[in-house]
PDB file of N, CA and C in Angstrom:
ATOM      1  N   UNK A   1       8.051  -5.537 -16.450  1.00  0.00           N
ATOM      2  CA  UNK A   1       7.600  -5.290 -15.093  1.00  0.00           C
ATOM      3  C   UNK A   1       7.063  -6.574 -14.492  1.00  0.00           C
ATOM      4  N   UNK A   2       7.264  -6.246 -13.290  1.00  0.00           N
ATOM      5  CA  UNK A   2       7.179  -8.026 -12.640  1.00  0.00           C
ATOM      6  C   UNK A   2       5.668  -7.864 -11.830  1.00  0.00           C
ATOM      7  N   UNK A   3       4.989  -6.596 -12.142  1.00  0.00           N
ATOM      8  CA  UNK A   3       3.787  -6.181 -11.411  1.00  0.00           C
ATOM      9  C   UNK A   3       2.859  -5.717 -11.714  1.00  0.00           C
ATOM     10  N   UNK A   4       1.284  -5.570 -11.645  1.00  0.00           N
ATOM     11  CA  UNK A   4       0.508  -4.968 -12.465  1.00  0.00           C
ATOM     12  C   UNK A   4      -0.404  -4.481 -11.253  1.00  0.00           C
ATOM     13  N   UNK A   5      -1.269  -3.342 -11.529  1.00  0.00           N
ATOM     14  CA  UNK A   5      -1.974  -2.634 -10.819  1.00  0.00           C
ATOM     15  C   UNK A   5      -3.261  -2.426 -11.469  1.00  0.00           C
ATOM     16  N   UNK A   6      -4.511  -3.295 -11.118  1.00  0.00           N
ATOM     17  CA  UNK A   6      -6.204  -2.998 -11.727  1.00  0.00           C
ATOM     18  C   UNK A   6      -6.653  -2.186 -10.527  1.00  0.00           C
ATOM     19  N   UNK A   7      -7.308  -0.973 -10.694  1.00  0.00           N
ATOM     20  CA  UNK A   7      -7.617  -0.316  -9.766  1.00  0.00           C
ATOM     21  C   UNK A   7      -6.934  -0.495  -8.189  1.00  0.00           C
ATOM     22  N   UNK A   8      -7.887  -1.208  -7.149  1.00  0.00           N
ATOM     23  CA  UNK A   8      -6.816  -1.012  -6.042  1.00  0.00           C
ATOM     24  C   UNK A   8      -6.464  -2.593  -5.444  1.00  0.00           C
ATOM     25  N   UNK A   9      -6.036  -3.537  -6.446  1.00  0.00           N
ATOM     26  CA  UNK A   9      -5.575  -4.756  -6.852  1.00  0.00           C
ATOM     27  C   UNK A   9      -4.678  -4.988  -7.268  1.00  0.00           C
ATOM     28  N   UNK A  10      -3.306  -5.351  -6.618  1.00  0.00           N
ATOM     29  CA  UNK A  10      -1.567  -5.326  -7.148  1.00  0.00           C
ATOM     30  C   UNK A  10      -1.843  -6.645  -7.171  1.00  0.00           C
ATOM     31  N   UNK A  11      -1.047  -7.048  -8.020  1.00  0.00           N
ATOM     32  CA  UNK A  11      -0.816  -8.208  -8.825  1.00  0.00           C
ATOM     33  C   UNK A  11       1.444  -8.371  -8.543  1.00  0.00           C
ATOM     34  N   UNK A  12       1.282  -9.000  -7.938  1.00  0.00           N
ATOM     35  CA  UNK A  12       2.570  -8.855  -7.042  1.00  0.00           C
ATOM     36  C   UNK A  12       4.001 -10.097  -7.479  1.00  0.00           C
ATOM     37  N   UNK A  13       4.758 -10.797  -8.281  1.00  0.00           N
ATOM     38  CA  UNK A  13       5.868 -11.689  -7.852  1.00  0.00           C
ATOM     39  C   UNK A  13       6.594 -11.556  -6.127  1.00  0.00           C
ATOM     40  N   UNK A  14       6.526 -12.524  -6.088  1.00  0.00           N
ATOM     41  CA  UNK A  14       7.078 -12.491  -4.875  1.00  0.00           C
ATOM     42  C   UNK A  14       8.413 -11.744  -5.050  1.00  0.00           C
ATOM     43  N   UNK A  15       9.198 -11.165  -3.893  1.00  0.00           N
ATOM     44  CA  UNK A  15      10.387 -10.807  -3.977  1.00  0.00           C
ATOM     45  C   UNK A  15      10.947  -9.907  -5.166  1.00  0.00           C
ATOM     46  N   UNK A  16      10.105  -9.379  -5.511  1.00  0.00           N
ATOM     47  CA  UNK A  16      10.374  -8.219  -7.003  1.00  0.00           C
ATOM     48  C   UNK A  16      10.197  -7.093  -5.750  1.00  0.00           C
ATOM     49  N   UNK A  17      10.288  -5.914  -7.022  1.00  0.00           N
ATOM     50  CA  UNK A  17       9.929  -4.699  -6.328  1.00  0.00           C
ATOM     51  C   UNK A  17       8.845  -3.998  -6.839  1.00  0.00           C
ATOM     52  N   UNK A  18       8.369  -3.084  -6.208  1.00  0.00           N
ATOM     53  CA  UNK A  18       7.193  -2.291  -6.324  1.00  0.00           C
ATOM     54  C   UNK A  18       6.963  -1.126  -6.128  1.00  0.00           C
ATOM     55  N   UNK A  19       6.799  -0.812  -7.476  1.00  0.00           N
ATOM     56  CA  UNK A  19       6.321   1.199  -7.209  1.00  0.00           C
ATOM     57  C   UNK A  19       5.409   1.605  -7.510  1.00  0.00           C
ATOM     58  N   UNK A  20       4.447   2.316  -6.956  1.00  0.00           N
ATOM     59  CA  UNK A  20       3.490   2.923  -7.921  1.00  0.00           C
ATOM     60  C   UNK A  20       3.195   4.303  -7.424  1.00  0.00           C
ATOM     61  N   UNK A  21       2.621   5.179  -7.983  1.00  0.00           N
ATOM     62  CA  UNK A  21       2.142   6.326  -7.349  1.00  0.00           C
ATOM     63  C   UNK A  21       1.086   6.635  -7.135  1.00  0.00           C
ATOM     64  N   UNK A  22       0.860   7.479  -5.835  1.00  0.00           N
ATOM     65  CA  UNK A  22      -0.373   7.311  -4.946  1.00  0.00           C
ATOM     66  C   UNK A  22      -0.408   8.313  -5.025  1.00  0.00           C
ATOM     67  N   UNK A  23      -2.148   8.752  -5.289  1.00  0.00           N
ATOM     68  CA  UNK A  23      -3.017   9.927  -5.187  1.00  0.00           C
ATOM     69  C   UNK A  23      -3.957   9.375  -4.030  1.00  0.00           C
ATOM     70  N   UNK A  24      -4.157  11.315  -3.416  1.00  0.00           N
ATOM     71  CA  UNK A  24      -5.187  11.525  -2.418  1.00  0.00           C
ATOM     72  C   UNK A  24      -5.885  12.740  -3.484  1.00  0.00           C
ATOM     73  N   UNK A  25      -7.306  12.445  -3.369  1.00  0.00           N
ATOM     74  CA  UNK A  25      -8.164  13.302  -3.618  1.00  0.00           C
ATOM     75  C   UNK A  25      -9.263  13.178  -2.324  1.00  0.00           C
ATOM     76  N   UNK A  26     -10.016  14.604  -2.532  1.00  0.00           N
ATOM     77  CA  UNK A  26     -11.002  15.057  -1.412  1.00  0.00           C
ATOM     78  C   UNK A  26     -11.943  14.269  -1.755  1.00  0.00           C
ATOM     79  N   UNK A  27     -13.332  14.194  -0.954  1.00  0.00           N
ATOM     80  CA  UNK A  27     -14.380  13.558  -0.821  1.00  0.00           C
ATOM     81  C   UNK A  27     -15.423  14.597  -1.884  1.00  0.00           C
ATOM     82  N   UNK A  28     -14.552  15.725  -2.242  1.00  0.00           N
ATOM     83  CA  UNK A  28     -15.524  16.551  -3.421  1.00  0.00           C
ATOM     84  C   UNK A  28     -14.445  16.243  -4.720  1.00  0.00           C
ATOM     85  N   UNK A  29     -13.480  15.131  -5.033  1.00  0.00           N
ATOM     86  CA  UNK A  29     -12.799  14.731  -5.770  1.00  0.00           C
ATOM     87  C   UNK A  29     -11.323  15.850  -6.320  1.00  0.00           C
ATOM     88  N   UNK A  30     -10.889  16.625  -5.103  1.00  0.00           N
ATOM     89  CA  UNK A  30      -9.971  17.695  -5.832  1.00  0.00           C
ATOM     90  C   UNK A  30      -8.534  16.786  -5.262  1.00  0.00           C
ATOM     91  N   UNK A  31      -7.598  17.272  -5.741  1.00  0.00           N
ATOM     92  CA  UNK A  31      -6.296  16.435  -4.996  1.00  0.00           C
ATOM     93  C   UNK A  31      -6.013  17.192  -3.654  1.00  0.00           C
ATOM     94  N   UNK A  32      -5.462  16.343  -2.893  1.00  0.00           N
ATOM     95  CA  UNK A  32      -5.249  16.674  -1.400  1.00  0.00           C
ATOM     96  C   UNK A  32      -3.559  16.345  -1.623  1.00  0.00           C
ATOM     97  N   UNK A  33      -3.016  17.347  -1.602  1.00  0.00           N
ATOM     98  CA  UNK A  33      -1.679  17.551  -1.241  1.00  0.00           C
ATOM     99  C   UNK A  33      -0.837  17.534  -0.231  1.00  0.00           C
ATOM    100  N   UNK A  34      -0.259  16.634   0.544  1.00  0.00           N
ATOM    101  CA  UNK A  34      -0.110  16.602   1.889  1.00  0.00           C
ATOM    102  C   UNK A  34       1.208  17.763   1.991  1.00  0.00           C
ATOM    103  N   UNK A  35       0.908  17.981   3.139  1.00  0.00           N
ATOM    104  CA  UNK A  35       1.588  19.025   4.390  1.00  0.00           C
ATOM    105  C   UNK A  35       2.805  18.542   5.359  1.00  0.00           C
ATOM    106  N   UNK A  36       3.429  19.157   5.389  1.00  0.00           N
ATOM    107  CA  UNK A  36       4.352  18.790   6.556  1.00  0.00           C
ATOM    108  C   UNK A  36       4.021  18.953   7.905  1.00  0.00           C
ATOM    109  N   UNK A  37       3.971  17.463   8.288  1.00  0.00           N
ATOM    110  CA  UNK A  37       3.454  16.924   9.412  1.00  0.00           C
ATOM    111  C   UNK A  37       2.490  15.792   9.028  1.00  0.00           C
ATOM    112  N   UNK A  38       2.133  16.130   7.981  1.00  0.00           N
ATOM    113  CA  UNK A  38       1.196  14.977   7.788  1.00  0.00           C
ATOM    114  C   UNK A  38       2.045  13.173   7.728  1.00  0.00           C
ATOM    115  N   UNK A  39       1.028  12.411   7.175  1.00  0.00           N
ATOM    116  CA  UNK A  39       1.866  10.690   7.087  1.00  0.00           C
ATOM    117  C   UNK A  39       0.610  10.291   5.934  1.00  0.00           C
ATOM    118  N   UNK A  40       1.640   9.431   5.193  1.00  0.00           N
ATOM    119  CA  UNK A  40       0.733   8.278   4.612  1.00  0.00           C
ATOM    120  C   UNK A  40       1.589   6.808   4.557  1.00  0.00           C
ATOM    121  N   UNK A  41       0.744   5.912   5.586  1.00  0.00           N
ATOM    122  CA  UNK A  41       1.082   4.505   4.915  1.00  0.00           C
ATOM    123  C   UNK A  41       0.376   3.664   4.740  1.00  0.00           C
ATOM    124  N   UNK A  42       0.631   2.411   4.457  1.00  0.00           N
ATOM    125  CA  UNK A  42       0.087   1.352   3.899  1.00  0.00           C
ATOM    126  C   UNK A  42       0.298   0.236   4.669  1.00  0.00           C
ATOM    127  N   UNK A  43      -0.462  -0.552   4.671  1.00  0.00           N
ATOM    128  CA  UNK A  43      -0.255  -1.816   5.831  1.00  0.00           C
ATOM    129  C   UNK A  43      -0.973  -3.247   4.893  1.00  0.00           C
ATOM    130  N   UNK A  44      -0.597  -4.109   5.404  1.00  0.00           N
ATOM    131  CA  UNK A  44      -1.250  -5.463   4.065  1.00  0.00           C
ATOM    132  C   UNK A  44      -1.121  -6.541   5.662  1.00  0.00           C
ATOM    133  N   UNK A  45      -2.463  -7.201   5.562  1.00  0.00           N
ATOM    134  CA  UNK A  45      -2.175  -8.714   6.045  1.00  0.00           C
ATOM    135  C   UNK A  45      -2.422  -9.559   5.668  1.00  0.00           C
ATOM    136  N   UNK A  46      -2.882 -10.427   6.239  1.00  0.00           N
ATOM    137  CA  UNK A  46      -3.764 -12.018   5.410  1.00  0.00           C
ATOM    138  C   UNK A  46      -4.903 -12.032   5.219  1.00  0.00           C
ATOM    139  N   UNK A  47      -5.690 -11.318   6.628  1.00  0.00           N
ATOM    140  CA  UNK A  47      -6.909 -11.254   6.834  1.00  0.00           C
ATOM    141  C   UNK A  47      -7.139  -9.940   7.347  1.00  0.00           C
ATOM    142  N   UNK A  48      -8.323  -9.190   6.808  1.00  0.00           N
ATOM    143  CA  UNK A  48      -9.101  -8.598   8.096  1.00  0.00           C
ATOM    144  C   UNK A  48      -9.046  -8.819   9.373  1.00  0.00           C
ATOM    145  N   UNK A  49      -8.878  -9.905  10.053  1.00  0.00           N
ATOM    146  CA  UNK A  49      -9.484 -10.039  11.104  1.00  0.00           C
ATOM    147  C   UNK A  49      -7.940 -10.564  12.536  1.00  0.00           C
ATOM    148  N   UNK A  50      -6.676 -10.037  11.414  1.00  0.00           N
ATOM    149  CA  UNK A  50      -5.290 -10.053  11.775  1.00  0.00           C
ATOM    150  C   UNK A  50      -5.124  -9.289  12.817  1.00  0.00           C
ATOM    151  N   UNK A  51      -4.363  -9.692  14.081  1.00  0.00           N
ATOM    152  CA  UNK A  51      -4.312  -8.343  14.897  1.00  0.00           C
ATOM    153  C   UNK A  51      -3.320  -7.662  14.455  1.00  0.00           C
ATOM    154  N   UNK A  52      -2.154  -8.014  13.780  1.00  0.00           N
ATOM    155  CA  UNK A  52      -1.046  -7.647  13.261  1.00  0.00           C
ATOM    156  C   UNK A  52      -0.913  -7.186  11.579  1.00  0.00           C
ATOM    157  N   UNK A  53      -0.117  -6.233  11.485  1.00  0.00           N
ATOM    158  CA  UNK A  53      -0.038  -6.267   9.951  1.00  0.00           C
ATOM    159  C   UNK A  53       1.869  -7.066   9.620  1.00  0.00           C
ATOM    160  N   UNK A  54       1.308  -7.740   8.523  1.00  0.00           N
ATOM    161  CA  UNK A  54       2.587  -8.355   8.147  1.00  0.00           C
ATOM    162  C   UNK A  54       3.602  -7.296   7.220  1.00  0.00           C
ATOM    163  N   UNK A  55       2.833  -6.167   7.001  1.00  0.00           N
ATOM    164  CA  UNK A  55       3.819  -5.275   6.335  1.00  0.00           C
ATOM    165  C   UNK A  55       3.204  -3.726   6.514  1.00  0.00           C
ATOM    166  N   UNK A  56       3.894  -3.299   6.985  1.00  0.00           N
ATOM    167  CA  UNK A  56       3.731  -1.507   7.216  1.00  0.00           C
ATOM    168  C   UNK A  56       4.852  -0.539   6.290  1.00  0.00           C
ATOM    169  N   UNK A  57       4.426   0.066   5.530  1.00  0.00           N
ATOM    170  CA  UNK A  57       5.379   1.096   4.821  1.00  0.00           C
ATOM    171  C   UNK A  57       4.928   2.650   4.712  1.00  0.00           C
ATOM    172  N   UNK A  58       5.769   3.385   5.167  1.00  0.00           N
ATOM    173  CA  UNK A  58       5.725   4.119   5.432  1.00  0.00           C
ATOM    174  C   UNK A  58       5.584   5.017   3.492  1.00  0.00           C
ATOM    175  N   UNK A  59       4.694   6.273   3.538  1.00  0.00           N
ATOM    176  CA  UNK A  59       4.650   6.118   2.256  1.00  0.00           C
ATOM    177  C   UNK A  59       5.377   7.982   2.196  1.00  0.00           C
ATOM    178  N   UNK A  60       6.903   8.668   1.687  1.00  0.00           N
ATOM    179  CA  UNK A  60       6.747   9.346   1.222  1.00  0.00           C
ATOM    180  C   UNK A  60       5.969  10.383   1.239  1.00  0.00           C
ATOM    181  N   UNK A  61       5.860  11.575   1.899  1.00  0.00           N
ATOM    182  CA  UNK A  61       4.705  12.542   1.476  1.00  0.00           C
ATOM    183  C   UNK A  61       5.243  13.560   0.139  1.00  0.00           C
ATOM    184  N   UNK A  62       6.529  13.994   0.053  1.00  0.00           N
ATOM    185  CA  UNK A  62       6.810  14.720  -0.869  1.00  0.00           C
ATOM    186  C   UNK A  62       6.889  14.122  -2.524  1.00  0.00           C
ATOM    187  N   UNK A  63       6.953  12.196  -2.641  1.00  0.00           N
ATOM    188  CA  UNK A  63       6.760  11.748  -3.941  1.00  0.00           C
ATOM    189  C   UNK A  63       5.948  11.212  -3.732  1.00  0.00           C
ATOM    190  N   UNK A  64       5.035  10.903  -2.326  1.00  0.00           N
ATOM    191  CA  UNK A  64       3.238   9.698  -2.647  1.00  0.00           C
ATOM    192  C   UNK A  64       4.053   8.372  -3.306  1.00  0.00           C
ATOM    193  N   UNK A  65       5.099   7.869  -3.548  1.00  0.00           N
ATOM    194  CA  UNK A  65       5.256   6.493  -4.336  1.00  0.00           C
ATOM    195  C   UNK A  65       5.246   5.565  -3.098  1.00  0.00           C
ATOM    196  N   UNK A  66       5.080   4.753  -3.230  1.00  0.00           N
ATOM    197  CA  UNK A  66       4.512   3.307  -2.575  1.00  0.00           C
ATOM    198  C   UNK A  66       5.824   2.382  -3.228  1.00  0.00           C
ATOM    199  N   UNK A  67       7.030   2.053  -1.906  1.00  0.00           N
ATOM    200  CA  UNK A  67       7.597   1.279  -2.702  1.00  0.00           C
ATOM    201  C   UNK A  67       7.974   0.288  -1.839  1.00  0.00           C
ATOM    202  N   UNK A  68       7.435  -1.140  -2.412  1.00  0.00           N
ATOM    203  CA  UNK A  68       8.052  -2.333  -1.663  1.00  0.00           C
ATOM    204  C   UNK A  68       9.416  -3.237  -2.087  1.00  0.00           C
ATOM    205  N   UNK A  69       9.796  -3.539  -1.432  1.00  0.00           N
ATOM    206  CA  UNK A  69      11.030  -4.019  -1.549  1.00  0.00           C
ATOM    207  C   UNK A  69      11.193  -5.408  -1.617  1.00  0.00           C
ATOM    208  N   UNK A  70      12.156  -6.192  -2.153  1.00  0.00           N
ATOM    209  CA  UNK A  70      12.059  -7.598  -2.393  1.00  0.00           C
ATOM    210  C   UNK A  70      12.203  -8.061  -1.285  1.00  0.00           C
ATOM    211  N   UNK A  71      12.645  -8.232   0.237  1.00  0.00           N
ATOM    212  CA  UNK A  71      12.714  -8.559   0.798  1.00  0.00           C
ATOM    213  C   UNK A  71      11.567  -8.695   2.121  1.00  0.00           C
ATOM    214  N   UNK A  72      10.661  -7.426   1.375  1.00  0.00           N
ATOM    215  CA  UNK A  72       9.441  -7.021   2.020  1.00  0.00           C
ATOM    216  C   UNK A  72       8.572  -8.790   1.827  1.00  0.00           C
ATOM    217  N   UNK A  73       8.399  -9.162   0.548  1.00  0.00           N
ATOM    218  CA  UNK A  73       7.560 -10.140  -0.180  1.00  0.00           C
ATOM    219  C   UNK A  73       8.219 -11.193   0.307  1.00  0.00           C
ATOM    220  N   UNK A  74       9.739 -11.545   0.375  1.00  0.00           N
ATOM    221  CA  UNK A  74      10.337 -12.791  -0.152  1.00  0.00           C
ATOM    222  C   UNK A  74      10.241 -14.102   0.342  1.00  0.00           C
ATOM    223  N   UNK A  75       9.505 -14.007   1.832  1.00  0.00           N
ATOM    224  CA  UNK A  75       9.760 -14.919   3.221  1.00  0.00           C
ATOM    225  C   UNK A  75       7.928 -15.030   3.017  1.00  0.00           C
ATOM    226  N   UNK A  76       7.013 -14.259   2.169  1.00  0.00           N
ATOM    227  CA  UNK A  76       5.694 -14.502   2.390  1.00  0.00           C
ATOM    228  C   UNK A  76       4.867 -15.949   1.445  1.00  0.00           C
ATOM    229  N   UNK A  77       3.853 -16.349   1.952  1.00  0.00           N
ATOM    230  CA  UNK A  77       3.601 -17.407   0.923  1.00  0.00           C
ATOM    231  C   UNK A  77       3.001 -16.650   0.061  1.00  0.00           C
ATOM    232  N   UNK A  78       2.632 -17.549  -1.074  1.00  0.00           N
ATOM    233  CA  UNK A  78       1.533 -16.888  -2.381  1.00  0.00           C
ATOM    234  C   UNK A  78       0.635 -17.030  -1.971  1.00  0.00           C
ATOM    235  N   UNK A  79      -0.157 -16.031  -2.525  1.00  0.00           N
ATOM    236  CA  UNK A  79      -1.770 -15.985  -2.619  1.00  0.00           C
ATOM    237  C   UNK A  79      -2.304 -14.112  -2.051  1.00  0.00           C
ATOM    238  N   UNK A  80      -3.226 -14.712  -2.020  1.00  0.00           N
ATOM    239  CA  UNK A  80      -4.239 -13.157  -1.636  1.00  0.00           C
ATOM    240  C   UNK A  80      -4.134 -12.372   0.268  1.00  0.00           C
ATOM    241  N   UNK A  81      -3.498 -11.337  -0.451  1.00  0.00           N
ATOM    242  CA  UNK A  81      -3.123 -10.778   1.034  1.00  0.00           C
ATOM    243  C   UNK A  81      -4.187  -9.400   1.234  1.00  0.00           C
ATOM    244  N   UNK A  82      -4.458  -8.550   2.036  1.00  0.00           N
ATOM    245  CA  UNK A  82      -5.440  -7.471   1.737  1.00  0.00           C
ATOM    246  C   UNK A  82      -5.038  -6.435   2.620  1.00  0.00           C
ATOM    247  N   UNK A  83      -4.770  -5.083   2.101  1.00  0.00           N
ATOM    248  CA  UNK A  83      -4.221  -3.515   2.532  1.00  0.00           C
ATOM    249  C   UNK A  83      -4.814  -2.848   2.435  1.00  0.00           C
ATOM    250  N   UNK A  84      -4.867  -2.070   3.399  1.00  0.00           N
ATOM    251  CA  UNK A  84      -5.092  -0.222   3.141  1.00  0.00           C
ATOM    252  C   UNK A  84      -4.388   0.631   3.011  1.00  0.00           C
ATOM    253  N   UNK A  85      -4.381   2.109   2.615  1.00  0.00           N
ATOM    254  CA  UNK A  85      -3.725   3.417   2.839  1.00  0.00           C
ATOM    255  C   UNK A  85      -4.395   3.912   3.578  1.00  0.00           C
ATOM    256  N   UNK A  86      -3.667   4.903   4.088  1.00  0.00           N
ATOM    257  CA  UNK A  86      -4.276   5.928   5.378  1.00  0.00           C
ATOM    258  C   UNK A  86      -3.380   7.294   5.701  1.00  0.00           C
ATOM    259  N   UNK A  87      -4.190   8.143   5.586  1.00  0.00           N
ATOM    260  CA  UNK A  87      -3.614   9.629   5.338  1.00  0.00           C
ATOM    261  C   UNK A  87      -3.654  10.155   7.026  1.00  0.00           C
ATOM    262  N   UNK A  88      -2.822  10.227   7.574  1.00  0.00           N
ATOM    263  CA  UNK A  88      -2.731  10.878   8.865  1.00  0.00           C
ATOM    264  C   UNK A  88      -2.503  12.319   8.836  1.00  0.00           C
ATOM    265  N   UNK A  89      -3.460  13.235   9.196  1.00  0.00           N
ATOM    266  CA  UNK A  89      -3.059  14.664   8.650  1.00  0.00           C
ATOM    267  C   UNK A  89      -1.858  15.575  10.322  1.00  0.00           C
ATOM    268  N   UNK A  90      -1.675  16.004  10.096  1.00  0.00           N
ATOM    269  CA  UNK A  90      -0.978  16.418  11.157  1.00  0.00           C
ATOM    270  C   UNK A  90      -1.635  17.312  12.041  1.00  0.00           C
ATOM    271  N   UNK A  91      -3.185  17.267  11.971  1.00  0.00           N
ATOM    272  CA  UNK A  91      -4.214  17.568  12.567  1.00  0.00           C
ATOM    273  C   UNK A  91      -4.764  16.689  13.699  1.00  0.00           C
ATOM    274  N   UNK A  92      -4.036  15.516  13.236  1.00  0.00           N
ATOM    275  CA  UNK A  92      -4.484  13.954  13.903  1.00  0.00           C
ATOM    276  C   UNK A  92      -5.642  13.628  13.241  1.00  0.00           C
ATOM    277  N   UNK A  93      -6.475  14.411  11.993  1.00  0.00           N
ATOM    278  CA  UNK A  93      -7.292  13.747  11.810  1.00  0.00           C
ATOM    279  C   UNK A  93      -7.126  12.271  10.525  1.00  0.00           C
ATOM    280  N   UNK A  94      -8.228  11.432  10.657  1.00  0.00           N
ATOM    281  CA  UNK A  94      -7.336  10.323  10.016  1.00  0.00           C
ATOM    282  C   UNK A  94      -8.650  10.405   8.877  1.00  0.00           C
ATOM    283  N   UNK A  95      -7.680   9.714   7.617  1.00  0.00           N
ATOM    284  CA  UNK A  95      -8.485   9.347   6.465  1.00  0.00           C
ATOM    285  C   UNK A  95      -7.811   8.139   5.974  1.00  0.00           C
ATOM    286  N   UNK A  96      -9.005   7.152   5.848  1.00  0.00           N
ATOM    287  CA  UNK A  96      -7.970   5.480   5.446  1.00  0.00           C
ATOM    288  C   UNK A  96      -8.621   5.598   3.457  1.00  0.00           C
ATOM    289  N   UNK A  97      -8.010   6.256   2.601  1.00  0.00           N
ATOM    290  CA  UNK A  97      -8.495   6.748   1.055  1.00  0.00           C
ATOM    291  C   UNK A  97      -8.374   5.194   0.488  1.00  0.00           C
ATOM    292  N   UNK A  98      -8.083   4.261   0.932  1.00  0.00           N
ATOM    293  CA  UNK A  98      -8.049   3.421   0.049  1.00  0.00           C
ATOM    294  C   UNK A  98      -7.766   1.780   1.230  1.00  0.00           C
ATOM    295  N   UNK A  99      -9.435   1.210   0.779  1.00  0.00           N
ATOM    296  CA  UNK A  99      -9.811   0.556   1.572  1.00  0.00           C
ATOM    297  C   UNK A  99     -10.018  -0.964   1.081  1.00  0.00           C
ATOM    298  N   UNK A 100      -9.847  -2.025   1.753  1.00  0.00           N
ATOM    299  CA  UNK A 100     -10.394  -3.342   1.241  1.00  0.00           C
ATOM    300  C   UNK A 100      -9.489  -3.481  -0.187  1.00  0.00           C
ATOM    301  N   UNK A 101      -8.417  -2.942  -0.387  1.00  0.00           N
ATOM    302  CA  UNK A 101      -7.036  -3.493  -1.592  1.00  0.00           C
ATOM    303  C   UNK A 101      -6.907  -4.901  -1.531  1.00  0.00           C
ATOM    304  N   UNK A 102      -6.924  -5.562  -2.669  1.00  0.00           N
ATOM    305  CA  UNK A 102      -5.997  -6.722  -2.572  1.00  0.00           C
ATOM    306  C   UNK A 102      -4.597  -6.790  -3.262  1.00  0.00           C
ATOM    307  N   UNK A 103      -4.446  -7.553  -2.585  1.00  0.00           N
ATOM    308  CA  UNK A 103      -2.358  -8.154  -2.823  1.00  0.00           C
ATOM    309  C   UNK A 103      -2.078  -9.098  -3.345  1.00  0.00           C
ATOM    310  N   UNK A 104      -1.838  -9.673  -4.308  1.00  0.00           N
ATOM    311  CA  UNK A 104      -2.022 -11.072  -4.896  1.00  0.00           C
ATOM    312  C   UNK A 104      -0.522 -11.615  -5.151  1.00  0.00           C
ATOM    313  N   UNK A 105       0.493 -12.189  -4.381  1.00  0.00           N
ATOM    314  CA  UNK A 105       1.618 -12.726  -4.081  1.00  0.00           C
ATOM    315  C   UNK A 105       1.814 -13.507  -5.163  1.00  0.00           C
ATOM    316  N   UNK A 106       2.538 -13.399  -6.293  1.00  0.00           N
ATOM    317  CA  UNK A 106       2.362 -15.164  -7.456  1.00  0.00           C
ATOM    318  C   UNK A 106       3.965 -15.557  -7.247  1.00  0.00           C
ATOM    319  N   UNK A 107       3.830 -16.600  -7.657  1.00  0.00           N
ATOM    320  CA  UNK A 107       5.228 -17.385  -7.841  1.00  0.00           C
ATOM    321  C   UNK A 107       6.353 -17.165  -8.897  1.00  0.00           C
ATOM    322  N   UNK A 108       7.499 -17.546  -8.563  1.00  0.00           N
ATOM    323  CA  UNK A 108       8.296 -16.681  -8.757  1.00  0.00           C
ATOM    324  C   UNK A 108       9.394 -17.931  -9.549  1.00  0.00           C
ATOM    325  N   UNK A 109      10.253 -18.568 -10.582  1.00  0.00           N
ATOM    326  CA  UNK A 109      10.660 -19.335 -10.721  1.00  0.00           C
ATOM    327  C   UNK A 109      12.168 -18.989 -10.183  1.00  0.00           C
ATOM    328  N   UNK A 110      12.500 -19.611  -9.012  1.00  0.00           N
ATOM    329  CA  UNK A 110      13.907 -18.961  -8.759  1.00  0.00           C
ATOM    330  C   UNK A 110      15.153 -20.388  -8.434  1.00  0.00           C
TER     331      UNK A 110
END
């Protein structure tokens, strides 16, 4: 595997691919199963303070997997990039479950 995952810290090669699977649990810790209508994605930039995200993916509600693509990474430099998830319920109400992630881009011998 060209990727590793410490809590909510991907450890990334550039231009590989990426899967992992994503859990939502409640704020009383039970799993939250999304609904049709609902959304979950993920967004990564450089900074906090980005008006833009350099990557938006849309995440699956019926498998929750999180998958980036080599072409997603391939054009980015190395180093430390930082994401969230965010559960859009089809209520409109919003939950961002996974906050302040880092992305860690490494080099790639190609």
């Amino acid at each position: 595997m060209s990727y590793s995952v410490s809590g909510t810290t991907i450890l990334l090669t550039r231009g590989d691919t990426f899967k992992a699977q994503i859990s939502i649990t409640t704020p009383d810790s039970v799993p939250y199963e999304p609904v049709d209508g609902d959304t979950v994605r993920f967004a990564m930039k450089s900074s906090y303070s980005d008006p833009k995200p350099l990557l938006v993916k849309e995440i699956p509600i019926d498998t929750l997997i999180l998958k980036i693509d080599p072409e997603d990474t391939k054009e980015l430099a190395f180093g430390k990039y930082v994401y969230d998830i965010q559960l859009t319920k089809k209520t409109g109400e919003v939950d961002t479950f996974i906050t302040k992630g880092i992305m860690k881009i490494t080099e790639e011998v190609y």
